[in-house]
Protein backbone atom coordinates (compact mmCIF):
# COMPACT_ATOMS: atom_id res chain seq x y z
CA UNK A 1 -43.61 41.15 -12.87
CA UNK A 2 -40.54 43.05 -13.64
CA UNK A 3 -39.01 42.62 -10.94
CA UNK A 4 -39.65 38.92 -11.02
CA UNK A 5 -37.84 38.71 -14.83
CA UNK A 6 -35.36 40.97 -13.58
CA UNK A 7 -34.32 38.60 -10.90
CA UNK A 8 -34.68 34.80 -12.60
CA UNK A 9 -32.29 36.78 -15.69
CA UNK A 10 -29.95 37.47 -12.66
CA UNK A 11 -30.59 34.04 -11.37
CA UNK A 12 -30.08 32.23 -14.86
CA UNK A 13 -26.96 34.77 -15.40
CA UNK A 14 -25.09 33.40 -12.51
CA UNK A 15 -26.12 29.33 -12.95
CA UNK A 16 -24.53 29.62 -16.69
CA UNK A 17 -21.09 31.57 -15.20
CA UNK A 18 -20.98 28.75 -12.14
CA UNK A 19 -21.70 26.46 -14.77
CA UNK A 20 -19.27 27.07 -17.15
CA UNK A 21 -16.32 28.03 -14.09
CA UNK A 22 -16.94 24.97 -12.16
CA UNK A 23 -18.13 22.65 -14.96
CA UNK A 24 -16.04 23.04 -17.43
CA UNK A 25 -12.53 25.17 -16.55
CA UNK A 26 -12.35 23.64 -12.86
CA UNK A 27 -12.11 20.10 -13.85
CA UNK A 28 -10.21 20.73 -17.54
CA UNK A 29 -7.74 22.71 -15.41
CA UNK A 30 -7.25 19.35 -12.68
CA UNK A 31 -6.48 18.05 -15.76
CA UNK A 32 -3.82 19.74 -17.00
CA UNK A 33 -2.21 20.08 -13.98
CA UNK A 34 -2.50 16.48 -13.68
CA UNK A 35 -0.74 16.31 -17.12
CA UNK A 36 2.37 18.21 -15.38
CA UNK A 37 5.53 15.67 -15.56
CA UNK A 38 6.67 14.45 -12.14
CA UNK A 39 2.36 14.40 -11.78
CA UNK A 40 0.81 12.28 -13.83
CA UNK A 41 2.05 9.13 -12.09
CA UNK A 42 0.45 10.23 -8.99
CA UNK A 43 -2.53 11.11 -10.92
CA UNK A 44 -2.95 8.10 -12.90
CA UNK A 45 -3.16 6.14 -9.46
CA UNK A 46 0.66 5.22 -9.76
CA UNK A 47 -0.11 2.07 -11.62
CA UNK A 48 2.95 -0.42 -11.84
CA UNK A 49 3.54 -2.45 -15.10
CA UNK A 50 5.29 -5.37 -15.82
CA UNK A 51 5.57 -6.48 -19.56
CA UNK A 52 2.91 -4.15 -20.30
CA UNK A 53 0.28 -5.15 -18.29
CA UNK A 54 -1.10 -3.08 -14.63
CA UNK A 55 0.20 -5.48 -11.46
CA UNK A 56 -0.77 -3.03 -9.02
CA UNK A 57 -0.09 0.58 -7.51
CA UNK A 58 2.45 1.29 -5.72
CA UNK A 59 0.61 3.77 -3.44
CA UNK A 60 -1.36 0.65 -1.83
CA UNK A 61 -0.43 -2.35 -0.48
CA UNK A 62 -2.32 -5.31 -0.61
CA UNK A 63 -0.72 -8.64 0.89
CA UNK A 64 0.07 -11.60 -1.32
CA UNK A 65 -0.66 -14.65 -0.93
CA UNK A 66 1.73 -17.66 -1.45
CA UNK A 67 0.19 -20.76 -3.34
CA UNK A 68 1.62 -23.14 -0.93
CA UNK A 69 2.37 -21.19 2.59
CA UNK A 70 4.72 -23.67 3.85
CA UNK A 71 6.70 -22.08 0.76
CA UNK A 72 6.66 -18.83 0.76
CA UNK A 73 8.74 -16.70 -1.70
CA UNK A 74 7.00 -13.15 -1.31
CA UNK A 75 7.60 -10.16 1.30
CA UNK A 76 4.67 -9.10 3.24
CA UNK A 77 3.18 -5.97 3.84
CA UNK A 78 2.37 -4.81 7.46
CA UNK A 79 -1.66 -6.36 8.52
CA UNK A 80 -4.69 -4.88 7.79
CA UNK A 81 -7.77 -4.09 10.55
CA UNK A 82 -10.35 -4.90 7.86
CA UNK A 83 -9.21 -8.34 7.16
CA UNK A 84 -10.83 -11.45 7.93
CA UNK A 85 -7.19 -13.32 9.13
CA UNK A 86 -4.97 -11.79 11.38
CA UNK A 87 -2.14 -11.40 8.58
CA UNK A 88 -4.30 -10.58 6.18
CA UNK A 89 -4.70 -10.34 3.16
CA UNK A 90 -6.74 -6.69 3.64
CA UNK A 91 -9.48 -5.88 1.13
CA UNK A 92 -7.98 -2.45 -0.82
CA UNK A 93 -12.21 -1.81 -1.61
CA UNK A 94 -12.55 -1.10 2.03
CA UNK A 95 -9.73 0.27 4.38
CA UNK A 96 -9.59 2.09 7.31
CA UNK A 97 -8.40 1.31 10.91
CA UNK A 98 -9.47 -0.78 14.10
CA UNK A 99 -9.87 2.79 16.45
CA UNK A 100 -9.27 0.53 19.01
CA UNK A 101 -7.16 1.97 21.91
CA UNK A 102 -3.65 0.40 23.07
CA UNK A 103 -4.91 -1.12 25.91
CA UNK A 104 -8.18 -2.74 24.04
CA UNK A 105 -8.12 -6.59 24.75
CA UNK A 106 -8.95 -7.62 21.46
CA UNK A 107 -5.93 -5.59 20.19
CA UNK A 108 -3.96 -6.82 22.64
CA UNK A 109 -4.91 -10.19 21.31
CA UNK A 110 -4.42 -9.68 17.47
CA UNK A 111 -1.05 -8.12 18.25
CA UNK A 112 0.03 -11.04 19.84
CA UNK A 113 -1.46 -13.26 17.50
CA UNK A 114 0.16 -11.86 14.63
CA UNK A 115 3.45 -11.43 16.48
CA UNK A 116 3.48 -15.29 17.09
CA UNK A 117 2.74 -16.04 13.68
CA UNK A 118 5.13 -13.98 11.89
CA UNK A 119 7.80 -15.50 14.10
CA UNK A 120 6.40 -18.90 13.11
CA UNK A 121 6.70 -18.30 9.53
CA UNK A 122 10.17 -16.32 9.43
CA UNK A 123 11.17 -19.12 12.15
CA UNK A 124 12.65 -16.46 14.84
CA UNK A 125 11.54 -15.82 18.37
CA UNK A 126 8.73 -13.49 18.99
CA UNK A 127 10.84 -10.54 20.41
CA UNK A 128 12.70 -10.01 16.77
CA UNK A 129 9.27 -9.33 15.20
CA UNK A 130 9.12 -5.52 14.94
CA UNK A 131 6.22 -3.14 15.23
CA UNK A 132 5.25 -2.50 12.10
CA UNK A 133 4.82 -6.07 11.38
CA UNK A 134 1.81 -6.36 14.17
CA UNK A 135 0.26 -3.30 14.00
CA UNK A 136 -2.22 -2.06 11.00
CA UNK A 137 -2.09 1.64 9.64
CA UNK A 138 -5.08 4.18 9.29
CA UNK A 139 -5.72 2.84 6.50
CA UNK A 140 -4.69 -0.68 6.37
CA UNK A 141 -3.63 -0.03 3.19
CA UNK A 142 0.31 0.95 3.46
CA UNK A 143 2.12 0.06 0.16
CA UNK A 144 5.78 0.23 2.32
CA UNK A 145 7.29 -1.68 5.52
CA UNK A 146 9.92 -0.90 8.03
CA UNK A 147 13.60 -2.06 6.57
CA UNK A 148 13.83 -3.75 9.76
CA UNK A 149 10.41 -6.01 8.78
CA UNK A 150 11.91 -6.40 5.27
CA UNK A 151 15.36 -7.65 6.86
CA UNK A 152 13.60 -10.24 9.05
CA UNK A 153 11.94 -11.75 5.88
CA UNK A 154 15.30 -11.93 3.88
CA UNK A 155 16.59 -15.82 4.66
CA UNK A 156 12.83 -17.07 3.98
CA UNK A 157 12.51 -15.70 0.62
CA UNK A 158 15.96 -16.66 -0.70
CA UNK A 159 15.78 -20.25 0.77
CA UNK A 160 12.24 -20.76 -1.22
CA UNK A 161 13.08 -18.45 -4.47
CA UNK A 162 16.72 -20.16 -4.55
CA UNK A 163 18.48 -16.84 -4.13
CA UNK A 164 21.38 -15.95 -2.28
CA UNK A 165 20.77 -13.82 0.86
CA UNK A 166 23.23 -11.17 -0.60
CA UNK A 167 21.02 -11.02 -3.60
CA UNK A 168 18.35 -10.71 -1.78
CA UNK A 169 19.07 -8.24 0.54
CA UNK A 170 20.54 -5.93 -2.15
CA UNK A 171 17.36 -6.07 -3.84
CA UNK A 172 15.80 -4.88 -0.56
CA UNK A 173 18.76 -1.91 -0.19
CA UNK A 174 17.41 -0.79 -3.61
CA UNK A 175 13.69 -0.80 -2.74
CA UNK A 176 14.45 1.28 0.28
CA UNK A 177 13.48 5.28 0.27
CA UNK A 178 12.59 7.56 2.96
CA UNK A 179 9.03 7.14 2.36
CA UNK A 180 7.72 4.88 4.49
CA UNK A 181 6.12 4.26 7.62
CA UNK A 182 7.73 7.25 9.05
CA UNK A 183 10.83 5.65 9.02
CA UNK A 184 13.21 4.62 5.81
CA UNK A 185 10.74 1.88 4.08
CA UNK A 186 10.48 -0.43 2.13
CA UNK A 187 7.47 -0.89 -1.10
CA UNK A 188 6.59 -4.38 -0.76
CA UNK A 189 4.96 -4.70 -4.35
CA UNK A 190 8.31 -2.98 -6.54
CA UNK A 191 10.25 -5.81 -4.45
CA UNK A 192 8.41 -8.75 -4.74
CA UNK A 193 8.26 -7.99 -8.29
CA UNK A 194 12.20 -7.49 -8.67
CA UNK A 195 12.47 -10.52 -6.74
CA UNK A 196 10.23 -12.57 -9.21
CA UNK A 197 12.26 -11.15 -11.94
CA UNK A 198 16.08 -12.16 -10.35
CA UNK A 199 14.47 -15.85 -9.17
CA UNK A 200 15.97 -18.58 -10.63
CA UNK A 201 13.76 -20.44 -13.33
CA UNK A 202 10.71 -17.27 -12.74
C-alpha cells in the first residue's frame, strides 16, 4: 500500500509539472514570441486591410472572380487542383495538390485546357502563356505569380479598369519581391487591390 501511494504521489507530481510546462508556459511563451515585431504579421495570419476592414491574407491566394468575365479588371493567381473549373476559383478551406505525374492524361488535359483559355482571355497565342499560369502548386493555394504571368495580364486590365499600361505595369514593378514561386513574384491580392485604388471612378 505504500508503495502504491508512493508511486500515484510520483505520478500526480509529474502530471501537475507537465501540466503547468506544457499548459501554461509553452503556449504563453508562442505567444510572446508571436508578439516579437517583424512577427506578429505572420502570426496574426498576415491579414490585409483596406479602410479598416480584413480583404484577405496575403500568404494565400484565392482567385477572383470578375462580375462580368468578358470584362475583366483583376490579375489572376496561378489554378488550383481542388477546384471545380479549370481556372479556378480554388476553395482556401481545402488545398492541396493533384499528385498526378507529368505524363498523367488528365493533367495533360487540364494543362492544355487552361493554357487555351488563358490565351483566350488575355487574347495571345497559346505558346506566350507561361508555366505558372497552367500548373497548380502543393497547395493550390499560392498568394504570388511569376512576373512573366503578371506581364501577360497587363493590356487586359488597363483596357477594362481605364488605365494606362505604364500605370499599370508600374503598379506590377512595385508588387514584385523575390518571394514567389521560386522565381521574382508577384502577390496577386496587394495588386489587385492597388489597382482598384489607382482605377479611374473605383
Amino acid at each position: 500500500m505504500k508503495a502504491f501511494l508512493k508511486q500515484t504521489g510520483a505520478g500526480v507530481r509529474v502530471l501537475l509539472v507537465f501540466t503547468v510546462l506544457l499548459g501554461v508556459i509553452y503556449p504563453l511563451g508562442v505567444w510572446a514570441v508571436s508578439r516579437v515585431p517583424g512577427l506578429r504579421a505572420n502570426a496574426e495570419g498576415s491579414v490585409v486591410e483596406q479602410n479598416g476592414q480584413a480583404v484577405g491574407s496575403s500568404l494565400i491566394g484565392i482567385d477572383p472572380v470578375a462580375a462580368d468575365p468578358a470584362h475583366d479588371p483583376w490579375f489572376h493567381n496561378r489554378p488550383s487542383a481542388g477546384s471545380e473549373n479549370p481556372l479556378g476559383p480554388g476553395d482556401p478551406s481545402s488545398s492541396g495538390a493533384s499528385n498526378k505525374g507529368a505524363y498523367n492524361e488528365d493533367l495533360i488535359a487540364a494543362i492544355k485546357e487552361r493554357r487555351d483559355l488563358i490565351a483566350q482571355r488575355e487574347g495571345v497565342s497559346p505558346d506566350r502563356v507561361p508555366a505558372d499560369a497552367v500548373t497548380a502548386s502543393g497547395s493550390g493555394l499560392d498568394p504570388a505569380i511569376s512576373a512573366e504571368y503578371a506581364e501577360l495580364q497587363i493590356p487586359r486590365v488597363a483596357r477594362v479598369t481605364g488605365l494606362p499600361e505604364a500605370k499599370v505595369r508600374q503598379l506590377v514593378n512595385e508588387h514584385t519581391s523575390g518571394a514567389g514561386v521560386g522565381i521574382p513574384g508577384v502577390n496577386v491580392l496587394e495588386l489587385n487591390l492597388a489597382v482598384r485604388a489607382a482605377a479611374p471612378g473605383r
